[in-house]
Protein backbone atom coordinates (compact mmCIF):
# COMPACT_ATOMS: atom_id res chain seq x y z
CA UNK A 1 8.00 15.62 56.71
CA UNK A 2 11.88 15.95 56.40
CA UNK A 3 11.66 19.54 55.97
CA UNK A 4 9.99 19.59 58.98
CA UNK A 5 11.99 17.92 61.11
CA UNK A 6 15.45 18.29 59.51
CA UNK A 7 16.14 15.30 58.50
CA UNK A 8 16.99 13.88 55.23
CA UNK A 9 17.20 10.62 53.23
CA UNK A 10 20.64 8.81 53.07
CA UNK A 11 23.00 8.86 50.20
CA UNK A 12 23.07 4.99 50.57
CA UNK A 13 19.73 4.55 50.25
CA UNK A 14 18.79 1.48 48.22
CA UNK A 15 15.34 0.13 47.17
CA UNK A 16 15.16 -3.39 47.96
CA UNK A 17 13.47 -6.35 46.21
CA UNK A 18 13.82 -10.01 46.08
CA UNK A 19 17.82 -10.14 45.44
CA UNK A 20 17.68 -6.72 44.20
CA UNK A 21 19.32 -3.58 45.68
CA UNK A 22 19.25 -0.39 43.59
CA UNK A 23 20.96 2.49 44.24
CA UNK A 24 19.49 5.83 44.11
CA UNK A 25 21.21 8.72 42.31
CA UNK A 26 21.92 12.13 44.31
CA UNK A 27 18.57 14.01 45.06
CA UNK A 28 17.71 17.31 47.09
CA UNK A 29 16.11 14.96 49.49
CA UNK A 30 19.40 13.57 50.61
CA UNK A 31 20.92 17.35 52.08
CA UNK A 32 20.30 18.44 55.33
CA UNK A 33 17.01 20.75 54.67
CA UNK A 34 17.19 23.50 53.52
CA UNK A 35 20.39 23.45 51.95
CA UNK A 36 20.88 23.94 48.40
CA UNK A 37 23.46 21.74 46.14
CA UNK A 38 25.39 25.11 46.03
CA UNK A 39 25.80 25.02 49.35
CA UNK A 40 27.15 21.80 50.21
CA UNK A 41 25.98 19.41 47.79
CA UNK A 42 28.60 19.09 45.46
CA UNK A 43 29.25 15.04 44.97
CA UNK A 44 32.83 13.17 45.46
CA UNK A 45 34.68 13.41 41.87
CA UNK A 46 34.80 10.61 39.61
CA UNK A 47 37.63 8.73 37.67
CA UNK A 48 37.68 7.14 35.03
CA UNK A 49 40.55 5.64 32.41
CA UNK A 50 40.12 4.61 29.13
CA UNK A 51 42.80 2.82 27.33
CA UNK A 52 42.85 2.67 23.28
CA UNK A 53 45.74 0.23 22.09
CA UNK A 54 47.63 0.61 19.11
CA UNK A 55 48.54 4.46 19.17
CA UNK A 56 47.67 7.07 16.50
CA UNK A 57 48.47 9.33 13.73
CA UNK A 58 49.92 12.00 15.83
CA UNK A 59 49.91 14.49 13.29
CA UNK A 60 45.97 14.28 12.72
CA UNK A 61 45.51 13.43 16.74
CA UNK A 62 47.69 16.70 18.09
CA UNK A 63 45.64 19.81 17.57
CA UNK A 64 47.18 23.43 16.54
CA UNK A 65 46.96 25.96 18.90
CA UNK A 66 48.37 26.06 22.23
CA UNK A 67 46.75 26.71 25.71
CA UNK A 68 43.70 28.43 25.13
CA UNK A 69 43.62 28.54 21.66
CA UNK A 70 43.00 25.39 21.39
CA UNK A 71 41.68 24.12 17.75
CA UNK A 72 41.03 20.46 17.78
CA UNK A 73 42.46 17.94 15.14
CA UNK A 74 40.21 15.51 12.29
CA UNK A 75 40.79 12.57 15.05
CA UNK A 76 39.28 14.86 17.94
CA UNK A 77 36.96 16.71 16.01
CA UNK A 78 33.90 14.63 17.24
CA UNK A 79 34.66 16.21 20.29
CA UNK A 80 34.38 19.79 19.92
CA UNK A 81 30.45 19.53 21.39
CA UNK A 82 32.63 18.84 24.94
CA UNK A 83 35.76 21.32 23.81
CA UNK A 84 34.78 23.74 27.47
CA UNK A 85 35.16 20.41 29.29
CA UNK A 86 38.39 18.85 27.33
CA UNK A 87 42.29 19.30 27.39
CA UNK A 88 44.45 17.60 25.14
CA UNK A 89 47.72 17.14 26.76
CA UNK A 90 50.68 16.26 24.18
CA UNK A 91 54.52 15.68 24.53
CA UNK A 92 54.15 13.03 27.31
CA UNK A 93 56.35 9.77 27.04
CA UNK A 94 56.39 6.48 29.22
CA UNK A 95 59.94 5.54 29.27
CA UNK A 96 59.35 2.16 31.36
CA UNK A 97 57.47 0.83 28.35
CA UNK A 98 60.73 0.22 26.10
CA UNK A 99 63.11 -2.91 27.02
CA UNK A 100 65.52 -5.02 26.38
CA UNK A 101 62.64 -7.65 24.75
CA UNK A 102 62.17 -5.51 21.65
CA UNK A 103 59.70 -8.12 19.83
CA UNK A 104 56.09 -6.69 18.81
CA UNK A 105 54.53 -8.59 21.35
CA UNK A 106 56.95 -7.18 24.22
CA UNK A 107 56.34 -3.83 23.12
CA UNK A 108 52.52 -3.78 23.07
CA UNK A 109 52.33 -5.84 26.00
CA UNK A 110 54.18 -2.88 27.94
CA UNK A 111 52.49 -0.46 26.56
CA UNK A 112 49.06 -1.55 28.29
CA UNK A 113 51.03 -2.87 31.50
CA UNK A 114 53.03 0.62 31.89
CA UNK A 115 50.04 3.25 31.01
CA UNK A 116 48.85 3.65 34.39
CA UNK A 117 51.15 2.60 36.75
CA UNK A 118 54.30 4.02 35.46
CA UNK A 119 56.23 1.39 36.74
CA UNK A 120 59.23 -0.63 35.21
CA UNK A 121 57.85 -4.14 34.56
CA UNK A 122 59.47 -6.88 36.33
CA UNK A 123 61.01 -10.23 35.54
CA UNK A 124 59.27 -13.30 34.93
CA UNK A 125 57.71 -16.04 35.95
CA UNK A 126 56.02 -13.63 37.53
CA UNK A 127 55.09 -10.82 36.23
CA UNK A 128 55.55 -7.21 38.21
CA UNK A 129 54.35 -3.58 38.22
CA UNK A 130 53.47 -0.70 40.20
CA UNK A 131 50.37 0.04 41.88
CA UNK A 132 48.21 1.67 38.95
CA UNK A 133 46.40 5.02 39.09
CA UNK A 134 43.12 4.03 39.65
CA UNK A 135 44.15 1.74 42.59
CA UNK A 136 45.64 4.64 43.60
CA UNK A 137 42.14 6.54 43.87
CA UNK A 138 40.12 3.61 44.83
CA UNK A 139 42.48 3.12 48.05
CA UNK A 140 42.06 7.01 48.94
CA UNK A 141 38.29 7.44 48.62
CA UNK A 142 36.82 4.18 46.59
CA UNK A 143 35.93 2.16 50.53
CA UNK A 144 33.36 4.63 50.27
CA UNK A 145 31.56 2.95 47.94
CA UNK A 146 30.02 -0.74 47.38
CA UNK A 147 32.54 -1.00 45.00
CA UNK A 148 35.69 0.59 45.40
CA UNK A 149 36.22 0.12 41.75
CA UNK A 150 35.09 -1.34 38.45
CA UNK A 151 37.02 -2.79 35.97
CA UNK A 152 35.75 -3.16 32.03
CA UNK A 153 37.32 -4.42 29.04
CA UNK A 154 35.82 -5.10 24.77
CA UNK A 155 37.50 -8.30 24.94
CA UNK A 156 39.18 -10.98 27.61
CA UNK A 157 42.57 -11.35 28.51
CA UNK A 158 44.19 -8.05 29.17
CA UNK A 159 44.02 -5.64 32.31
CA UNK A 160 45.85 -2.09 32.49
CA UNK A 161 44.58 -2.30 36.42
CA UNK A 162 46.78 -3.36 38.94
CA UNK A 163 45.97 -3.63 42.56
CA UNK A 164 49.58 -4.56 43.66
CA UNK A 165 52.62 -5.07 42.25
CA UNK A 166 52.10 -8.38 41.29
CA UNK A 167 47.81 -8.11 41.43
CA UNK A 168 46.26 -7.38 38.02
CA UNK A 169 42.51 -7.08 38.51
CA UNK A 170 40.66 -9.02 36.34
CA UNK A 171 38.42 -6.98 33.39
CA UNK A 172 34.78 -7.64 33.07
CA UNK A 173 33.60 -7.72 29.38
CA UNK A 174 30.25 -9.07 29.85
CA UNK A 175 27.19 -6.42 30.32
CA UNK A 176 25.59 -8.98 31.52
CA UNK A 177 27.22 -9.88 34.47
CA UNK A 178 28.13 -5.93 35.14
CA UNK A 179 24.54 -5.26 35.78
CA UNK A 180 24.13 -8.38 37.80
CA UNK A 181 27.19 -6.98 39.95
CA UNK A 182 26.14 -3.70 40.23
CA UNK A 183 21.98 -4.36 40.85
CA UNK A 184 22.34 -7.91 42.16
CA UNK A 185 19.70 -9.69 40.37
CA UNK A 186 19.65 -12.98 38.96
CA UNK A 187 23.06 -14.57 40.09
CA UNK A 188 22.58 -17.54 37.52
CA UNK A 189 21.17 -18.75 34.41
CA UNK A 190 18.17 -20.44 36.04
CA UNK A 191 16.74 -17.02 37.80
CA UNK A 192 17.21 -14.87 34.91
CA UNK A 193 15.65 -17.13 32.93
CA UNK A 194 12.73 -17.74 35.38
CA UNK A 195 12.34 -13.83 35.56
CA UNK A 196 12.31 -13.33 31.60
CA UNK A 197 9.59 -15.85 31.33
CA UNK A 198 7.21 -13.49 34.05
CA UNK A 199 8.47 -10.70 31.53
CA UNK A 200 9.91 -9.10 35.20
CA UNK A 201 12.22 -6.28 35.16
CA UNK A 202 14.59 -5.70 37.74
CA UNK A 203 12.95 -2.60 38.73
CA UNK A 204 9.57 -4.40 39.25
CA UNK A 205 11.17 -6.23 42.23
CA UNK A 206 10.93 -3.17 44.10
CA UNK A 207 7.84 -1.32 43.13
CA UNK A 208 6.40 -1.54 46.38
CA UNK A 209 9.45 0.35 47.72
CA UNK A 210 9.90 2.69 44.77
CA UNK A 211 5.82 3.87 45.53
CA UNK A 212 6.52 4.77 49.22
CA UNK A 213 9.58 6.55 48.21
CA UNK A 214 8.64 8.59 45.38
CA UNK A 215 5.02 9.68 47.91
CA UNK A 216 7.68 11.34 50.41
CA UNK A 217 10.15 13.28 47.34
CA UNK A 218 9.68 16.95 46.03
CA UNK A 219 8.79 16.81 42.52
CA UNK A 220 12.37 17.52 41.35
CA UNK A 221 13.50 14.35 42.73
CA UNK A 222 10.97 12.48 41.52
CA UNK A 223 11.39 13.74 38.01
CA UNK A 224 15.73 12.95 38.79
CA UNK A 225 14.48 9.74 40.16
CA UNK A 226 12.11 8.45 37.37
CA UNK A 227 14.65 9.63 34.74
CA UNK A 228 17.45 7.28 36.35
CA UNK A 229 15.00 4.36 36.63
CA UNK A 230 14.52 5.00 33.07
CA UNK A 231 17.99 4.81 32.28
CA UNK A 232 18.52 1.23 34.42
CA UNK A 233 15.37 -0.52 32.62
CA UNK A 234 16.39 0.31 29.16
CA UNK A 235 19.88 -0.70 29.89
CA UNK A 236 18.28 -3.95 31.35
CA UNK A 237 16.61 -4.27 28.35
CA UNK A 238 19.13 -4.02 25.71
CA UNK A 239 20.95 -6.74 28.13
CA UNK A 240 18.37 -8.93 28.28
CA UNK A 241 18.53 -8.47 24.38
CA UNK A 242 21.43 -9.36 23.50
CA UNK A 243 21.20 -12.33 26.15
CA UNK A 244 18.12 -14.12 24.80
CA UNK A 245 20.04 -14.48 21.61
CA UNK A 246 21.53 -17.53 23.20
CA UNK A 247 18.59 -20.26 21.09
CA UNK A 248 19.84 -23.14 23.01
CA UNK A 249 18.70 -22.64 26.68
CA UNK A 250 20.12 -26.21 27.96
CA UNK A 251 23.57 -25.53 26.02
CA UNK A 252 23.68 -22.20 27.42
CA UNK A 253 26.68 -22.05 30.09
CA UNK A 254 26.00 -20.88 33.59
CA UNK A 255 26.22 -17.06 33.08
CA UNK A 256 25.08 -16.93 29.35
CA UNK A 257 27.34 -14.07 27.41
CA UNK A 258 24.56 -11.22 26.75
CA UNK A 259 27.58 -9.80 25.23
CA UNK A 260 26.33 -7.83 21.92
CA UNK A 261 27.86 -8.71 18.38
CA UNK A 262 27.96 -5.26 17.46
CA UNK A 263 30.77 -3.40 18.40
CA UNK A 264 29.22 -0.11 19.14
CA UNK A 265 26.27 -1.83 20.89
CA UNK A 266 28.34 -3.71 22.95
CA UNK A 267 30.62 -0.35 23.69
CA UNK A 268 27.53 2.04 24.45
CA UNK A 269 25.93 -0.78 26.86
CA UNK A 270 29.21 -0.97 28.88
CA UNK A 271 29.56 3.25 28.93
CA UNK A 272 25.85 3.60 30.08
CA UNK A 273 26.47 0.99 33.16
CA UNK A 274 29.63 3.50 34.45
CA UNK A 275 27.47 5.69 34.03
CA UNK A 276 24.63 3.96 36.10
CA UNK A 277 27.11 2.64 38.70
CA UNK A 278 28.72 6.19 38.82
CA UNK A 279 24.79 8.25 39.19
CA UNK A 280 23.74 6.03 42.11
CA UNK A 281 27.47 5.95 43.79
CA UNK A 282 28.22 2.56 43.33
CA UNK A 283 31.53 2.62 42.91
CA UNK A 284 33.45 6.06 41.98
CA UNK A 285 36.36 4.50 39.85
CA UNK A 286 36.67 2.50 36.76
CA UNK A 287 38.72 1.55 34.27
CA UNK A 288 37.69 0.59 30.31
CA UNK A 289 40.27 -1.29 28.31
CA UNK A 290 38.72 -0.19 24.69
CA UNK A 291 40.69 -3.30 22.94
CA UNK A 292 43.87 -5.20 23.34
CA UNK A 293 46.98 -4.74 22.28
CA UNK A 294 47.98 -6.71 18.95
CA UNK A 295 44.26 -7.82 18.57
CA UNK A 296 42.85 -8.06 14.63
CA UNK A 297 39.46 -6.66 14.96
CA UNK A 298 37.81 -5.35 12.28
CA UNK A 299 35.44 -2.58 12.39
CA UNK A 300 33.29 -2.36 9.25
CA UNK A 301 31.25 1.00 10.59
CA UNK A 302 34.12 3.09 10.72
CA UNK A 303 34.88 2.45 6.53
CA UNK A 304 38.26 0.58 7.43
CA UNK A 305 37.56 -3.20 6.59
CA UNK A 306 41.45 -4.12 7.52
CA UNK A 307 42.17 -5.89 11.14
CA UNK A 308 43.77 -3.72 13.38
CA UNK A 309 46.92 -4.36 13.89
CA UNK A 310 47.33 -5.00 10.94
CA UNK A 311 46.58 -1.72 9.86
CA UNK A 312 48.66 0.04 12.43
CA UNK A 313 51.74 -1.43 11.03
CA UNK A 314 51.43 0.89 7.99
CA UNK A 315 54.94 1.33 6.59
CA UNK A 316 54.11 5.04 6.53
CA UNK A 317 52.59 4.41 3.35
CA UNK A 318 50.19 7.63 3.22
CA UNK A 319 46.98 5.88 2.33
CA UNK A 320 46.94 3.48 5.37
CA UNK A 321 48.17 5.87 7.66
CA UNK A 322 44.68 8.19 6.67
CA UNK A 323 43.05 4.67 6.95
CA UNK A 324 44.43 4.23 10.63
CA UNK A 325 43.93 8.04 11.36
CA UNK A 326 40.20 7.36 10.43
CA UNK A 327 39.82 4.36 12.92
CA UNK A 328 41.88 6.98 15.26
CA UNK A 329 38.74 9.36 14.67
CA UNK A 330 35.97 6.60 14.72
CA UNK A 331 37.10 5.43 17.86
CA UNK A 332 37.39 8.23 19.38
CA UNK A 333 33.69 9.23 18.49
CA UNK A 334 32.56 5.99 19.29
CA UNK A 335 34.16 5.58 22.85
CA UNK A 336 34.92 9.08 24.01
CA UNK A 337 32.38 10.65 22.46
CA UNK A 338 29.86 8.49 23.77
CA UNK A 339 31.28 8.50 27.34
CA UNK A 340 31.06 12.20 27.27
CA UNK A 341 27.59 12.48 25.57
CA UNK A 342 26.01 10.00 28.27
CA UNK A 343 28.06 11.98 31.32
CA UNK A 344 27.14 15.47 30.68
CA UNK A 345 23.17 13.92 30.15
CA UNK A 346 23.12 12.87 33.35
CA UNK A 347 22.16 14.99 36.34
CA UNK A 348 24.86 15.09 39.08
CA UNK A 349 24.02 16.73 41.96
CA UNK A 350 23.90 20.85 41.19
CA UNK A 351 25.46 19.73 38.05
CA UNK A 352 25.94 16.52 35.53
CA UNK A 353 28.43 14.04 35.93
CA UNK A 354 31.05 15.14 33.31
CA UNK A 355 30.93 18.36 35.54
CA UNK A 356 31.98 15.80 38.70
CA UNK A 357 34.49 13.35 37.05
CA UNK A 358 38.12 13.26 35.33
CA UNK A 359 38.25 10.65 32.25
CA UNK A 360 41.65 10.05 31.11
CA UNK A 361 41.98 9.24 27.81
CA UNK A 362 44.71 7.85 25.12
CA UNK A 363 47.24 4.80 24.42
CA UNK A 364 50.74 3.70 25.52
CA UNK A 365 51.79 4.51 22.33
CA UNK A 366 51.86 6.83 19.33
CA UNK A 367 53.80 5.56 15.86
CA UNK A 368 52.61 2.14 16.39
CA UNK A 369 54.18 1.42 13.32
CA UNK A 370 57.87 2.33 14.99
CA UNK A 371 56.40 0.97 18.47
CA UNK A 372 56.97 4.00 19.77
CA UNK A 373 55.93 5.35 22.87
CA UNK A 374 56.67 9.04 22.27
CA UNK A 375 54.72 11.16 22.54
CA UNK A 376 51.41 9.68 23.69
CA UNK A 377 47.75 10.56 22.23
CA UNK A 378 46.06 11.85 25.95
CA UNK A 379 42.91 13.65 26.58
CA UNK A 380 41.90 14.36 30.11
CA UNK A 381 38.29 15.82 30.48
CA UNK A 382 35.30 16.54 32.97
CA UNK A 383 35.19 19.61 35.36
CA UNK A 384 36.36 17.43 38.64
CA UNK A 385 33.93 18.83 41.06
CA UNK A 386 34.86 22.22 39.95
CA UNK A 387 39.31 21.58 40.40
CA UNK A 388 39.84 21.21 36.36
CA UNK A 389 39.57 23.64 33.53
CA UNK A 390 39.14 22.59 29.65
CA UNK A 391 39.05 24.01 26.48
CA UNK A 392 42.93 23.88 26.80
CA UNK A 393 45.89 22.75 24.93
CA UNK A 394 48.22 21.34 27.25
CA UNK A 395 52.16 20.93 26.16
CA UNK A 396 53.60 18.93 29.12
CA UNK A 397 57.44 19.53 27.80
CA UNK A 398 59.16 17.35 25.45
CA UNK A 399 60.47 13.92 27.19
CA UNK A 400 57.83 14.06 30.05
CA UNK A 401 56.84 11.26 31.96
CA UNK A 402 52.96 10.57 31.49
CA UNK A 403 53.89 9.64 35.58
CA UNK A 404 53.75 13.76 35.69
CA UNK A 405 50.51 14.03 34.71
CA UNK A 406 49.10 11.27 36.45
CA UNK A 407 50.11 12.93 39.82
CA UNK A 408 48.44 15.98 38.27
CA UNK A 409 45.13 13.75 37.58
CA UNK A 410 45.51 12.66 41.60
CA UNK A 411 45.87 16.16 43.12
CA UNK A 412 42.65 16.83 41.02
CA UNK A 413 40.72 14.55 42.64
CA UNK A 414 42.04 15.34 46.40
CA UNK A 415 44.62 12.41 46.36
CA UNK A 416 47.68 13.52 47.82
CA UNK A 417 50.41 12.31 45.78
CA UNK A 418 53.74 13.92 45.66
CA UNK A 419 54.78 11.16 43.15
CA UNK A 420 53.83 8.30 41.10
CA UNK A 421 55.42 5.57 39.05
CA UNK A 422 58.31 7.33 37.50
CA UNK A 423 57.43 10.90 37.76
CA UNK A 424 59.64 14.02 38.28
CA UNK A 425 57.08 16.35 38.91
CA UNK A 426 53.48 16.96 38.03
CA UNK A 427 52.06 18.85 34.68
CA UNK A 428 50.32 22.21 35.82
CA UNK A 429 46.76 21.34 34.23
């Protein structure tokens, strides 16, 4: 029938159960009929910003070859399935992260505060910075979405998201309560507990609308469709997983953690809900704080059995520094990889997601050791609807501002910007 009569189904379309609202990624059914994704169906870009704290080895993180010749390092080699898709941009600095306070915990705590907004931090008691990037974004084309942006974090108590000068945005590290968020089921303890005992997925809320649906959609769509349904149930169910671990119902706190004692489990079920929230245009912006700065986690299934920081501070004694350029490598893998894996599996559209989104990648500093924040371990990747190349080693210029390249990131997502934070121009990428 919508062939017939022109008309097609909404890109806010939602199926709808009790307390349950779940978006529907981009199908052929939503374009005006007859039109192809070539011609006109390209999505709205993506952005997202992961932040890895402590630096890197920078001379196993900065690959050889320049511009297109582009041969990437032992820490990015993981990487090299994505290479068309990835530039590694070195030389960048962020000046605003040195001060006067030149204790350890001064210097790390700018380094996270600083990375995306660029901004000179202010005085205390309370604390001050710039708008940051992804506020940026979210104010030029995130009110298009139910949520103009989402905010994620491996631990508590650190944000590199600011929504004002003196607004941080608080950093969601539960999966739990991200999928509750996003899908809107099961607001407390008591009704996802009363739903596990029926055995009830989300998605069986709204089989009645999912049948009528699917009866009206092209078989293409319904193969799209059933593939991202897929996707949300087993992400529900590795939640729901990880949440029934909790033994003692009546001890369990209002919103029980769900939160996933392994690291990598925990990590992949956080990637796969951007990519869930970004599929079925939930919100087009998001932010992932990969650790904080100074923390002492220990990661025994990358080989290195030392605590983090620890290990960062390594006296450029050759055998930890290989030992911190191979938790460079595994988190890399782990993170980026894995955010870039799950992207470009994901149909977007005429294309897949990584081929609609920017991901900026890296830390607010590099010798971690020296507490240095020259120059800066930064990967920026995805196709951006079509505005960014890869397969490209960048060099920015010694001494630039990683503000340049942020207004760089912004042009490439149709934010005009002719600055940002402390930037004297913009790196040609």
């Amino acid at each position: 029938m919508r062939f017939l009569t022109g008309k097609c189904l909404s890109r806010r379309a939602v199926l709808r159960g009790a307390g349950v609202a779940v978006g529907l990624p981009l199908l052929q059914s939503m374009l005006p009929a007859g039109r192809a994704w070539a011609a006109g169906g390209v999505p709205q870009s993506r952005l997202g910003c992961i932040y890895i704290p402590h630096g890197a080895v920078m001379s196993r993180f900065t690959p050889s070859g320049d511009g297109e010749e582009l041969t990437l390092s032992p820490t990015l080699a993981s990487l090299e399935p994505h290479r068309a898709r990835l530039n590694v941009v070195s030389d960048t600095t962020l000046p605003n992260a040195y001060g006067s306070d030149a204790s350890a915990g001064a210097n790390h705590i700018r380094s996270s505060s600083v990375w995306l907004t660029g901004a000179k931090p202010g005085s205390e008691p309370v604390p001050s910075m710039g708008i940051s990037l992804d506020q940026v974004a979210a104010q030029h084309f995130g009110q298009e979405t139910p949520l103009p942006s989402l905010e994620l974090a491996m631990e508590e108590g650190a944000t590199i998201s600011w929504r004002a000068p003196t607004v941080p945005l608080p950093m969601q590290n539960n999966p739990q309560l991200v999928f509750t968020r996003l899908f809107g089921d099961g607001a407390t303890n008591a009704e996802r507990t009363a739903r596990r005992a029926l055995s009830q997925s989300l998605l069986d809320s709204v089989v009645a609308e999912l049948g009528t649906l699917e009866a009206d959609l092209p078989h293409d769509d319904r193969t799209r469709l059933d593939q991202y349904l897929t996707d949300v149930r087993e992400v529900e169910r590795r939640i729901e997983l990880a949440a029934s671990r909790v033994t003692d119902a009546a001890a369990a706190p209002a919103k029980p953690a769900g939160i996933p004692d392994d690291y990598e489990e925990h990590a992949g079920l956080l990637i796969d809900l951007v990519a869930l929230a970004w599929a079925a245009d939930l919100t087009r912006v998001t932010t992932f704080m990969v650790g904080r700065e100074t923390n002492q986690r220990v990661f025994p299934r990358s080989g290195i059995t030392e605590a983090w920081h620890n290990l960062s501070h390594h006296s450029e004694i050759p055998a930890k520094r290989d030992r911190v350029a191979q938790l460079n490598a595994y988190h890399t893998r782990t993170i980026m990889g894995r955010m870039l894996d799950k992207l470009a599996a994901t149909p977007d559209g005429g294309g897949t997601l990584l081929d609609h989104s920017l991901v900026l990648y890296g830390s607010g500093m590099s010798n971690s050791n020296q507490h240095d924040h020259e120059p800066l371990p930064i990967l920026v990747a995805g196709g951006a609807s079509g505005k960014l190349r890869g397969g490209r080693h960048v060099r920015a210029g010694k001494g630039t501002p990683l503000s340049n390249l942020q207004v760089a990131v912004l042009d490439r997502l149709g934010v005009p910007a002719q600055s940002f934070g402390d930037s004297t121009g913009a790196v040609s990428i």
